[in-house]
C-alpha atoms as a PDB file:
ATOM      1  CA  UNK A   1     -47.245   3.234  30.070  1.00  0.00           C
ATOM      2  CA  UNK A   2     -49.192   4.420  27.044  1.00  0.00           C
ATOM      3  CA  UNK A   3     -49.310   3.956  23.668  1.00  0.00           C
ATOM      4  CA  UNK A   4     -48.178   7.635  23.069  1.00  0.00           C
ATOM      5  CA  UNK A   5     -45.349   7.647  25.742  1.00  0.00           C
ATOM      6  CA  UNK A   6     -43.745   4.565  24.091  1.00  0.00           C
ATOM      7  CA  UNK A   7     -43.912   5.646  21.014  1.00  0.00           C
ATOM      8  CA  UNK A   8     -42.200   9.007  22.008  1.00  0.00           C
ATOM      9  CA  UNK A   9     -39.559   6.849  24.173  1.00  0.00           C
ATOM     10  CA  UNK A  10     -39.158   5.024  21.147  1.00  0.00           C
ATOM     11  CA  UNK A  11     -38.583   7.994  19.118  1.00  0.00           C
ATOM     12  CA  UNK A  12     -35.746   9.855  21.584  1.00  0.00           C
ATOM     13  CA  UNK A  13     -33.803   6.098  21.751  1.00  0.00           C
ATOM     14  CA  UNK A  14     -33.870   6.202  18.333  1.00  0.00           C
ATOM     15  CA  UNK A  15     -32.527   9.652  17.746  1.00  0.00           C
ATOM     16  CA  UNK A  16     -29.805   9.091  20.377  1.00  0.00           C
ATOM     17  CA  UNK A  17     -28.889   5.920  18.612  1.00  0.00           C
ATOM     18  CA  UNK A  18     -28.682   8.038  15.405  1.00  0.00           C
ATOM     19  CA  UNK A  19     -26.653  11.038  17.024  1.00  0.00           C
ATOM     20  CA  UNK A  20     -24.139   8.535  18.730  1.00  0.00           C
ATOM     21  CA  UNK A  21     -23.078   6.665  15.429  1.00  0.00           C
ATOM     22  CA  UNK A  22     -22.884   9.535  13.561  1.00  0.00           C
ATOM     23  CA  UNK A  23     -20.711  11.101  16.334  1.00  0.00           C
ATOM     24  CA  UNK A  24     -18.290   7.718  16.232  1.00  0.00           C
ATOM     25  CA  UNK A  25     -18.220   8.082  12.421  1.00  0.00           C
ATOM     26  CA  UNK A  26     -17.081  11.614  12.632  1.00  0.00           C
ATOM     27  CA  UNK A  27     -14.853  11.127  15.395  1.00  0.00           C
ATOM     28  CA  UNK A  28     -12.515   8.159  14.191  1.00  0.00           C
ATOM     29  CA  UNK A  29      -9.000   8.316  14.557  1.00  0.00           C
ATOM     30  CA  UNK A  30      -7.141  11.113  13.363  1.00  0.00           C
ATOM     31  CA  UNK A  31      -4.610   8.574  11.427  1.00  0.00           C
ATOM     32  CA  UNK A  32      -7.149   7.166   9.665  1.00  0.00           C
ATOM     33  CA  UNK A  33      -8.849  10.745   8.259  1.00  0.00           C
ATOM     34  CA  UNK A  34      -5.699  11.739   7.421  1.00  0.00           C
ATOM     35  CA  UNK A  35      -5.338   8.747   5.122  1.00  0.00           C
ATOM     36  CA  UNK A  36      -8.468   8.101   3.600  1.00  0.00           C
ATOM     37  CA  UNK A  37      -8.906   8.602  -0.318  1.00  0.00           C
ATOM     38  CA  UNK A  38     -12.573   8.710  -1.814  1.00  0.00           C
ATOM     39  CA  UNK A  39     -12.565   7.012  -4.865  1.00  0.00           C
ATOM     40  CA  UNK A  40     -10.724   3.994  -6.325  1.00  0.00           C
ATOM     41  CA  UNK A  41      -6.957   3.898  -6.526  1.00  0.00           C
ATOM     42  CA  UNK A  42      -6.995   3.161  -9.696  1.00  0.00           C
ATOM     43  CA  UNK A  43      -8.377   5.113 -12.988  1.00  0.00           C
ATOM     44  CA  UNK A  44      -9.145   2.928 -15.385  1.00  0.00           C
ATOM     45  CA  UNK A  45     -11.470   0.401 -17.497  1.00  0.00           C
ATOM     46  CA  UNK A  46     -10.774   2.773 -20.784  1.00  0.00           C
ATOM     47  CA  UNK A  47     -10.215   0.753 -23.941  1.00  0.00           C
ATOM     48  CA  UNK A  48      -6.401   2.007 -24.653  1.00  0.00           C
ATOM     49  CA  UNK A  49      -7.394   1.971 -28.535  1.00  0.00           C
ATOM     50  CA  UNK A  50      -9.464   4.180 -27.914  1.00  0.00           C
ATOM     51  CA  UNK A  51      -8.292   6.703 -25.630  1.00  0.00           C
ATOM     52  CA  UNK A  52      -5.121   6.785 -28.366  1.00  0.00           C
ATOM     53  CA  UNK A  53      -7.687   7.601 -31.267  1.00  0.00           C
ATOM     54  CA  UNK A  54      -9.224   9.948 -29.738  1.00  0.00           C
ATOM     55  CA  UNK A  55      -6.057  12.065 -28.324  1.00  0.00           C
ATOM     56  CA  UNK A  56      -4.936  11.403 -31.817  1.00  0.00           C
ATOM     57  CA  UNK A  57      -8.055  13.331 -33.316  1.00  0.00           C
ATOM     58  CA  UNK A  58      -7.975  16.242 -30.829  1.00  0.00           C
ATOM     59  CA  UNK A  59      -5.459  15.947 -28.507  1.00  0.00           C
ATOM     60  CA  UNK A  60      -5.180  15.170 -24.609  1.00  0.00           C
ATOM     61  CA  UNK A  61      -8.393  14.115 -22.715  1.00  0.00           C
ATOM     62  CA  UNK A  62      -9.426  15.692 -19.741  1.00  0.00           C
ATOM     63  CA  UNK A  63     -11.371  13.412 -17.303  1.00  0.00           C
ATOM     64  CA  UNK A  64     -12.901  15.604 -14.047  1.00  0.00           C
ATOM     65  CA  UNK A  65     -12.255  13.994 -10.528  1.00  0.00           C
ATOM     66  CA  UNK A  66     -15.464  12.331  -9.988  1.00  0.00           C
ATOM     67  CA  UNK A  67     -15.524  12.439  -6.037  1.00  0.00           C
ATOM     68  CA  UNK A  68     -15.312  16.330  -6.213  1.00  0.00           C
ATOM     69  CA  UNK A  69     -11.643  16.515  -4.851  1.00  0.00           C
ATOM     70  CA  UNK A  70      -8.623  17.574  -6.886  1.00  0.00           C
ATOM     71  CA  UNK A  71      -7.431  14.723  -8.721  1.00  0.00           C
ATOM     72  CA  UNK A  72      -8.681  15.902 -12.447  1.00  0.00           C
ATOM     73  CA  UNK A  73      -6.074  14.739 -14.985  1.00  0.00           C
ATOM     74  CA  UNK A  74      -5.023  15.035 -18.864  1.00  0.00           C
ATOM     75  CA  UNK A  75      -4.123  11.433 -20.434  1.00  0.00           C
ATOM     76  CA  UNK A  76      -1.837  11.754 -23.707  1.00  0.00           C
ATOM     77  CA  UNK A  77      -0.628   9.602 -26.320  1.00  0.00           C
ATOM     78  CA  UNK A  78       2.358   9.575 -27.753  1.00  0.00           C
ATOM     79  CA  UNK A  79       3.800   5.801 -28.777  1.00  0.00           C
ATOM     80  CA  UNK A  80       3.163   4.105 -32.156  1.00  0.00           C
ATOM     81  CA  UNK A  81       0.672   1.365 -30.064  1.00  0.00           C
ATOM     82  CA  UNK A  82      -2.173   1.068 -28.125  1.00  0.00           C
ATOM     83  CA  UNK A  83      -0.225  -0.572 -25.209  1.00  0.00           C
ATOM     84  CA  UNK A  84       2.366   2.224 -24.714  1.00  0.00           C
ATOM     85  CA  UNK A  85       3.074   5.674 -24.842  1.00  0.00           C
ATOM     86  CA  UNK A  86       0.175   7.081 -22.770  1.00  0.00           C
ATOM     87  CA  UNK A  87       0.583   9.841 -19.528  1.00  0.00           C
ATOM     88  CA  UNK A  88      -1.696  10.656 -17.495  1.00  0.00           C
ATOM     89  CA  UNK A  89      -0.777  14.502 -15.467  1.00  0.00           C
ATOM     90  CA  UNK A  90      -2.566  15.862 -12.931  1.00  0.00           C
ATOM     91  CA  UNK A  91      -4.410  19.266 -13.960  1.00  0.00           C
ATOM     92  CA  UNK A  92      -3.229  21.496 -11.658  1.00  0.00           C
ATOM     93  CA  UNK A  93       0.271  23.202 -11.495  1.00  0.00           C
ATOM     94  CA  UNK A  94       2.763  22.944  -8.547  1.00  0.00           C
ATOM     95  CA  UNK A  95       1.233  25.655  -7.469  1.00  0.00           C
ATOM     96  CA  UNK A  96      -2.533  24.867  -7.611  1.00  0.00           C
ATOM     97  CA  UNK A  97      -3.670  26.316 -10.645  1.00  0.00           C
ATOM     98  CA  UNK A  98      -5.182  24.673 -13.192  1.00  0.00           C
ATOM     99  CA  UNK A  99      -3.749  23.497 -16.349  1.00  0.00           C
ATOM    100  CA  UNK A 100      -5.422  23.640 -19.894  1.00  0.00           C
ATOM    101  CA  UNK A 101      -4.374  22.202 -22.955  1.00  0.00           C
ATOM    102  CA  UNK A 102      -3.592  25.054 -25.595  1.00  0.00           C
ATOM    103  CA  UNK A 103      -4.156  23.635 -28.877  1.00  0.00           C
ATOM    104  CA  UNK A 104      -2.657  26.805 -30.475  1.00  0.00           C
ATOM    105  CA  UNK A 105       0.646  26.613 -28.562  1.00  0.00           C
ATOM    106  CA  UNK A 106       0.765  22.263 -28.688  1.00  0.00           C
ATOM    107  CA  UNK A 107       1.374  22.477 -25.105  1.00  0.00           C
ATOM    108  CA  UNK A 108      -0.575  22.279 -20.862  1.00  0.00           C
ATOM    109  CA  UNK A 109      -0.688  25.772 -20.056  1.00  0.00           C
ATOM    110  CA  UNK A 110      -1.224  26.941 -16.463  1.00  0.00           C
ATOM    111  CA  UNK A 111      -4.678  29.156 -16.617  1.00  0.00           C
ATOM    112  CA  UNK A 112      -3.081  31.680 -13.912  1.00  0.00           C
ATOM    113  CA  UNK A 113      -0.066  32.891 -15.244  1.00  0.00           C
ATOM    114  CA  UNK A 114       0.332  31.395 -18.505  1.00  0.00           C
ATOM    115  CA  UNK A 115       3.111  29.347 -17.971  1.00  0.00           C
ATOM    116  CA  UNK A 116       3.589  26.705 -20.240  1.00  0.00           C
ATOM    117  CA  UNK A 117       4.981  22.835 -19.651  1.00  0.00           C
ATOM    118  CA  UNK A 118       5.306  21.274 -22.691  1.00  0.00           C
ATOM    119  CA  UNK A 119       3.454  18.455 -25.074  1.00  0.00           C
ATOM    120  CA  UNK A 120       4.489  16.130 -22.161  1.00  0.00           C
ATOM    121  CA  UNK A 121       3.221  18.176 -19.203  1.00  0.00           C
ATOM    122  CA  UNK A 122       7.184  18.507 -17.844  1.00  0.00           C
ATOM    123  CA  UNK A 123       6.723  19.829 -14.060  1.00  0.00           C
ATOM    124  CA  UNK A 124       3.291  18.349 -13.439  1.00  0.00           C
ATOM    125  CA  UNK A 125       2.245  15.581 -11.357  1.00  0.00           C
ATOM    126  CA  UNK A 126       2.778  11.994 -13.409  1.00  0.00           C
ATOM    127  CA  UNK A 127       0.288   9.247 -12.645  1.00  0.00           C
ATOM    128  CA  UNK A 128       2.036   5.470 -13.582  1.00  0.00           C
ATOM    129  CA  UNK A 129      -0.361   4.313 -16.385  1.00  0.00           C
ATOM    130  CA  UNK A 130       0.038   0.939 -17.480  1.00  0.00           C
ATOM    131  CA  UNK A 131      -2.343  -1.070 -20.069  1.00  0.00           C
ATOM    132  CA  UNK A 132      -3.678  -4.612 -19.259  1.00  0.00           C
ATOM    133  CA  UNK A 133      -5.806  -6.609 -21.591  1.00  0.00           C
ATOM    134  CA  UNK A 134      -6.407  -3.684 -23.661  1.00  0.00           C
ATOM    135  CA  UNK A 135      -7.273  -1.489 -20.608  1.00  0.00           C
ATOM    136  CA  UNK A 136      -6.159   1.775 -19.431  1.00  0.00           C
ATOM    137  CA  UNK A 137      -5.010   1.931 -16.062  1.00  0.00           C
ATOM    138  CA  UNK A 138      -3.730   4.869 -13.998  1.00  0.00           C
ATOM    139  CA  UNK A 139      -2.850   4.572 -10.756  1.00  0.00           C
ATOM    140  CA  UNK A 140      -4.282   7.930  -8.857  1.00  0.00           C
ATOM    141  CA  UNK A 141      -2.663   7.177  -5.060  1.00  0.00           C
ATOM    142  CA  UNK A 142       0.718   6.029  -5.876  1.00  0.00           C
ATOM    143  CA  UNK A 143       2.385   8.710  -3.916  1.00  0.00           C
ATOM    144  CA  UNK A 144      -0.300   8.112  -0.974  1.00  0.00           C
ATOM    145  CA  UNK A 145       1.324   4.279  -0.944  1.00  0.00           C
ATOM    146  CA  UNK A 146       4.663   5.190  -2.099  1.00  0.00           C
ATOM    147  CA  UNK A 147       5.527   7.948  -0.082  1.00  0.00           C
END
């Protein structure tokens, strides 16, 4: 056999090599798709002291779902310490929509119909937060484990 021919035998083992594992990643089982989260399962490594100052100065932080998915969320203040008093909502209504904070009104309002829930985001998706060592942590896939 020549040079050429292995190399090109080389080349299609190679590529069916290539197809096939992509084809078993793709193809795992269903149960296992279904349950799969990108990301961590936790939110966190935030200095609480911080994160209060800050919503303290200008009100709820937004922090974007970094994986691209759906799982944006506000974090608020509202206790006299750094090691209590903080929710963290998801930023999307019951119904999908998104939620802003409205300075103006002091409360999340829903950007499709205007609906409003409140300083403390009443109706919307609560993540547990808890601090630890000074650390904000916010569990994202409680309901995932939970439920």
């Amino acid at each position: 056999m020549s040079d050429t021919s292995k190399r090109v035998l080389a080349g299609i083992v190679a590529l069916v090599v290539t197809v096939g594992a992509l084809y078993l990643v793709a193809a795992g089982p269903a149960s296992d798709r279904a349950t799969t989260q990108l990301g961590d399962e936790v939110f966190g490594n935030l200095e609480a002291s911080s994160v209060a100052a800050d919503v303290a100065a200008g009100g709820p932080l937004f922090f974007a779902d970094l994986t691209g998915g759906s799982r944006d969320i506000w974090v608020t203040h509202s206790g006299p310490a750094d090691d209590s008093g903080f929710d963290a909502l998801a930023a999307l209504d019951p119904s999908g929509c998104p939620v802003d904070w409205d300075p103006d009104r002091g409360e999340f309002v829903s950007t499709c119909d205007g609906v409003g829930y409140g300083p403390r985001g009443v109706g919307l998706t609560h993540y547990p937060v808890t601090v630890s060592d000074g650390k904000l942590i916010i569990d994202l896939n409680f309901s995932q484990r939970d439920g």
